[in-house]
C-alpha atoms as a PDB file:
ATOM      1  CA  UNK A   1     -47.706 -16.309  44.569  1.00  0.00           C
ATOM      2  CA  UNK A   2     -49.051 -18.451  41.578  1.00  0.00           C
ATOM      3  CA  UNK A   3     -46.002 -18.912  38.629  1.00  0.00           C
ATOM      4  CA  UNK A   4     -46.208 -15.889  35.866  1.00  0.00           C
ATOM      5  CA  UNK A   5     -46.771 -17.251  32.639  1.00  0.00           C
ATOM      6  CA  UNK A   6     -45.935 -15.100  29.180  1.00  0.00           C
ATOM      7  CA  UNK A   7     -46.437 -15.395  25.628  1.00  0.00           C
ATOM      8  CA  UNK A   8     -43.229 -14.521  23.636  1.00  0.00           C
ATOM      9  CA  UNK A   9     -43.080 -14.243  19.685  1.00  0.00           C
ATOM     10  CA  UNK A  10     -39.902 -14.626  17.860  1.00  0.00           C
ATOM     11  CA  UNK A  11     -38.906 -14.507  14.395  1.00  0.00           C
ATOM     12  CA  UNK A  12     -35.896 -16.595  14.844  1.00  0.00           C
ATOM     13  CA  UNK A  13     -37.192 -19.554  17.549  1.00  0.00           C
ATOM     14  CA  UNK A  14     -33.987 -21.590  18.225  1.00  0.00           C
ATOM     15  CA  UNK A  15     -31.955 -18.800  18.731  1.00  0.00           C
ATOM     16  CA  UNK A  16     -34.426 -16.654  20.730  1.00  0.00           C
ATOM     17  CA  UNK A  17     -35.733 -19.490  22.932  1.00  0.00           C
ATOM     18  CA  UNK A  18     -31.494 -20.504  23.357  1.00  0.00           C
ATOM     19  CA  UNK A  19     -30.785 -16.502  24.460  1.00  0.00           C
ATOM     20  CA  UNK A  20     -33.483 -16.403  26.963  1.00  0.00           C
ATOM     21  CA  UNK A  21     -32.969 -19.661  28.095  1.00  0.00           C
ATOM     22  CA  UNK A  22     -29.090 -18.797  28.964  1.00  0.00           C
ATOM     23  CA  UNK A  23     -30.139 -15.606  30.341  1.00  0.00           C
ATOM     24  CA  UNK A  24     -33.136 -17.241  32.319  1.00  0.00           C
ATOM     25  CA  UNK A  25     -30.456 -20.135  33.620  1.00  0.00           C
ATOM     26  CA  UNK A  26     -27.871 -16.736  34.780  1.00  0.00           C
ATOM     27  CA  UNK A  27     -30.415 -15.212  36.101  1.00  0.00           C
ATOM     28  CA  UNK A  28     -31.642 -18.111  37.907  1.00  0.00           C
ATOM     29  CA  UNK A  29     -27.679 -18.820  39.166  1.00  0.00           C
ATOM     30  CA  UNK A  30     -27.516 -15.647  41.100  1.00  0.00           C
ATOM     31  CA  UNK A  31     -30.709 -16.579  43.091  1.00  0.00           C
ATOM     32  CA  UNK A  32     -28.967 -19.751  43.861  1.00  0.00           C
ATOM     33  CA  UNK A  33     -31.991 -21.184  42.006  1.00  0.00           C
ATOM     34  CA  UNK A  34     -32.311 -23.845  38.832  1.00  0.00           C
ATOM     35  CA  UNK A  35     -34.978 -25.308  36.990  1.00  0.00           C
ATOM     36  CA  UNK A  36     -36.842 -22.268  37.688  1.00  0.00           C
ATOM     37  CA  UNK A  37     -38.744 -21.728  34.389  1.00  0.00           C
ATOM     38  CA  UNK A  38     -40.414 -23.758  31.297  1.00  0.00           C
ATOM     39  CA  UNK A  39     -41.088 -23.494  28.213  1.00  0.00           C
ATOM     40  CA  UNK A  40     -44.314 -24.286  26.225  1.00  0.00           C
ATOM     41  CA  UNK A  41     -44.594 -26.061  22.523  1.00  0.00           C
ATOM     42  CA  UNK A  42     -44.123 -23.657  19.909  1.00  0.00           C
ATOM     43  CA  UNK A  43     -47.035 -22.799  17.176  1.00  0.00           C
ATOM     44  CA  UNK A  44     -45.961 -20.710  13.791  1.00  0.00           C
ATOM     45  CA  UNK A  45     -47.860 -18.461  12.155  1.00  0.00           C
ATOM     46  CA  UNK A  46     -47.296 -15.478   9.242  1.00  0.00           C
ATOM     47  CA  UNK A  47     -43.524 -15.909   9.825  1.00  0.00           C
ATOM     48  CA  UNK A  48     -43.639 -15.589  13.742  1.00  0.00           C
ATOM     49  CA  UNK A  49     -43.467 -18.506  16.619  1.00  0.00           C
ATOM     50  CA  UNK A  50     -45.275 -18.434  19.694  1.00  0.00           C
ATOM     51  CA  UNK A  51     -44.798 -20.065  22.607  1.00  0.00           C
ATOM     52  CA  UNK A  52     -45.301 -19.811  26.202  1.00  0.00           C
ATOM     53  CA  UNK A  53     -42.431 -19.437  29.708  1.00  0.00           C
ATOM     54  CA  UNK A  54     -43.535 -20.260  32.734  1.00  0.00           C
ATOM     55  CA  UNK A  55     -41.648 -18.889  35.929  1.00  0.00           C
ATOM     56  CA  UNK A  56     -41.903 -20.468  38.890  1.00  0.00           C
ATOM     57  CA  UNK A  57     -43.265 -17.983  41.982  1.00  0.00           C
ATOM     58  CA  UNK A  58     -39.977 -18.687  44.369  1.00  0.00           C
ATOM     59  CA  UNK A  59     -37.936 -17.396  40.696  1.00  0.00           C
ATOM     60  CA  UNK A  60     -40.129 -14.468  40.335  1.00  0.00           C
ATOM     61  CA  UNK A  61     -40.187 -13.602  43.700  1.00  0.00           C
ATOM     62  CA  UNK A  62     -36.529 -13.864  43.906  1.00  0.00           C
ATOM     63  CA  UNK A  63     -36.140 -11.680  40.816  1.00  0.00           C
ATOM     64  CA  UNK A  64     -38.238  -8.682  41.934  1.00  0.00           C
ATOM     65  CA  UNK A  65     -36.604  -8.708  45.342  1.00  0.00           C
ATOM     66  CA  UNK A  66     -32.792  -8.929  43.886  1.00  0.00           C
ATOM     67  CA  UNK A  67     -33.227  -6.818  40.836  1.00  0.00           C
ATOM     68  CA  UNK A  68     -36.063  -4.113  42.549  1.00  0.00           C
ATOM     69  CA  UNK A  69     -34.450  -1.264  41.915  1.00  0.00           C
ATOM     70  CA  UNK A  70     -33.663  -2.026  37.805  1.00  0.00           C
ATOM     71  CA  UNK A  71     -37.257  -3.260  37.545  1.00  0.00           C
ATOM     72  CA  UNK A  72     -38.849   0.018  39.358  1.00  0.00           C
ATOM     73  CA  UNK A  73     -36.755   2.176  36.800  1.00  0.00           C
ATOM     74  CA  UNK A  74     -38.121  -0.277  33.401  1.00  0.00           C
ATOM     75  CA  UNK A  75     -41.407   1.915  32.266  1.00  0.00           C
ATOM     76  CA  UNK A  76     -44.521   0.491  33.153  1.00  0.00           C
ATOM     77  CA  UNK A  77     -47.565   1.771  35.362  1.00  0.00           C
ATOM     78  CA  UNK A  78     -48.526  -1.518  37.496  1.00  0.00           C
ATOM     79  CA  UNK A  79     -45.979  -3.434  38.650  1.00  0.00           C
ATOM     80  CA  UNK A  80     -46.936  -6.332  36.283  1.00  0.00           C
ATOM     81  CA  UNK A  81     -46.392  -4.253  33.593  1.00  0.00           C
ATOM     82  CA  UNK A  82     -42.523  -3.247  34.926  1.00  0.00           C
ATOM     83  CA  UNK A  83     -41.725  -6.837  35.289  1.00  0.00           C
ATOM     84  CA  UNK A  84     -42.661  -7.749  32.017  1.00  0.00           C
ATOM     85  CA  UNK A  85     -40.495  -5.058  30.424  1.00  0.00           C
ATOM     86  CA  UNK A  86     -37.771  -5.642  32.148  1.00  0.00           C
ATOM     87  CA  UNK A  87     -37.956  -9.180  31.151  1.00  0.00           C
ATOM     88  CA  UNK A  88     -38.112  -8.147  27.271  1.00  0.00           C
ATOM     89  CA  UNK A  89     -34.843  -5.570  28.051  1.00  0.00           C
ATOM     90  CA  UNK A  90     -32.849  -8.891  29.215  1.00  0.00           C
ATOM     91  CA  UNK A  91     -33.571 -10.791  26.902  1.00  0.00           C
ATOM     92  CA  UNK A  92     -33.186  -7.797  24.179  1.00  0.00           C
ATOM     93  CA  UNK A  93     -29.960  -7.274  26.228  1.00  0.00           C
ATOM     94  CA  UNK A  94     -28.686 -10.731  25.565  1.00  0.00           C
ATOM     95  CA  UNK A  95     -29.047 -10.562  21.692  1.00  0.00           C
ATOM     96  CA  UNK A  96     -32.869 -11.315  20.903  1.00  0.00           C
ATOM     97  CA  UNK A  97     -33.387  -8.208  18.422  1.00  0.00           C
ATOM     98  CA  UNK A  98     -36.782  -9.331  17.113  1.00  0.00           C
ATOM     99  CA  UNK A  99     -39.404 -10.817  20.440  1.00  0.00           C
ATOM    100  CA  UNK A 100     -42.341  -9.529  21.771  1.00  0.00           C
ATOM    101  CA  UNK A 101     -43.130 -10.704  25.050  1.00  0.00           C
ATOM    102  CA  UNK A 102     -46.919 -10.802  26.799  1.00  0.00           C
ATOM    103  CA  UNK A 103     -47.435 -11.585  30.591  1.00  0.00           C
ATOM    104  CA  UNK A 104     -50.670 -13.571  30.175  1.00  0.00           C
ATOM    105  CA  UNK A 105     -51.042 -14.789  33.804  1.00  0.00           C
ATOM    106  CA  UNK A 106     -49.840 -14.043  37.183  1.00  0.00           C
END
């Protein structure tokens, strides 16, 4: 499996990019995993900041196989499309109110 990458846009970067990075590091924890995931430089534009997260294949992997059930439940047709929803309801979960989130490669 090749690492997912997405695009997420916040409107408040250091705390966004702090949120998902705690939730990202618990997440990664309970897979008995670290250093799973990356994130890219950010670029600003009209009041937004964009920047990219990388996951590493043995993190996703572990996450769709230990969290199946919550992901097959998140809407979505393909199964692309669940996983990348269910990543923006954790990280909505954890506190960031304002992110998009775009897988851009699997």
């Amino acid at each position: 499996m090749i690492q997912a990458i997405f695009e997420i846009s916040s409107t408040d970067y250091l705390e966004d990019k702090r949120l998902i990075n705690n939730a990202l590091s618990d997440l990664a924890a309970k897979c008995g995993l670290q250093n799973e995931f990356e994130f890219g430089e950010p670029t600003s534009k009209f009041g937004w900041t964009f920047f990219k997260l990388w996951l590493k294949p043995s993190f996703h992997e572990q996450i769709e196989q230990r969290l199946a059930d919550m992901i097959k439940k998140t809407k979505g047709s393909k199964s692309d499309e669940k996983f990348t929803n269910f990543l923006s309801d954790l990280f909505q979960s954890k506190g960031c109110s304002k992110i998009k989130i775009k897988l851009i490669e699997v």
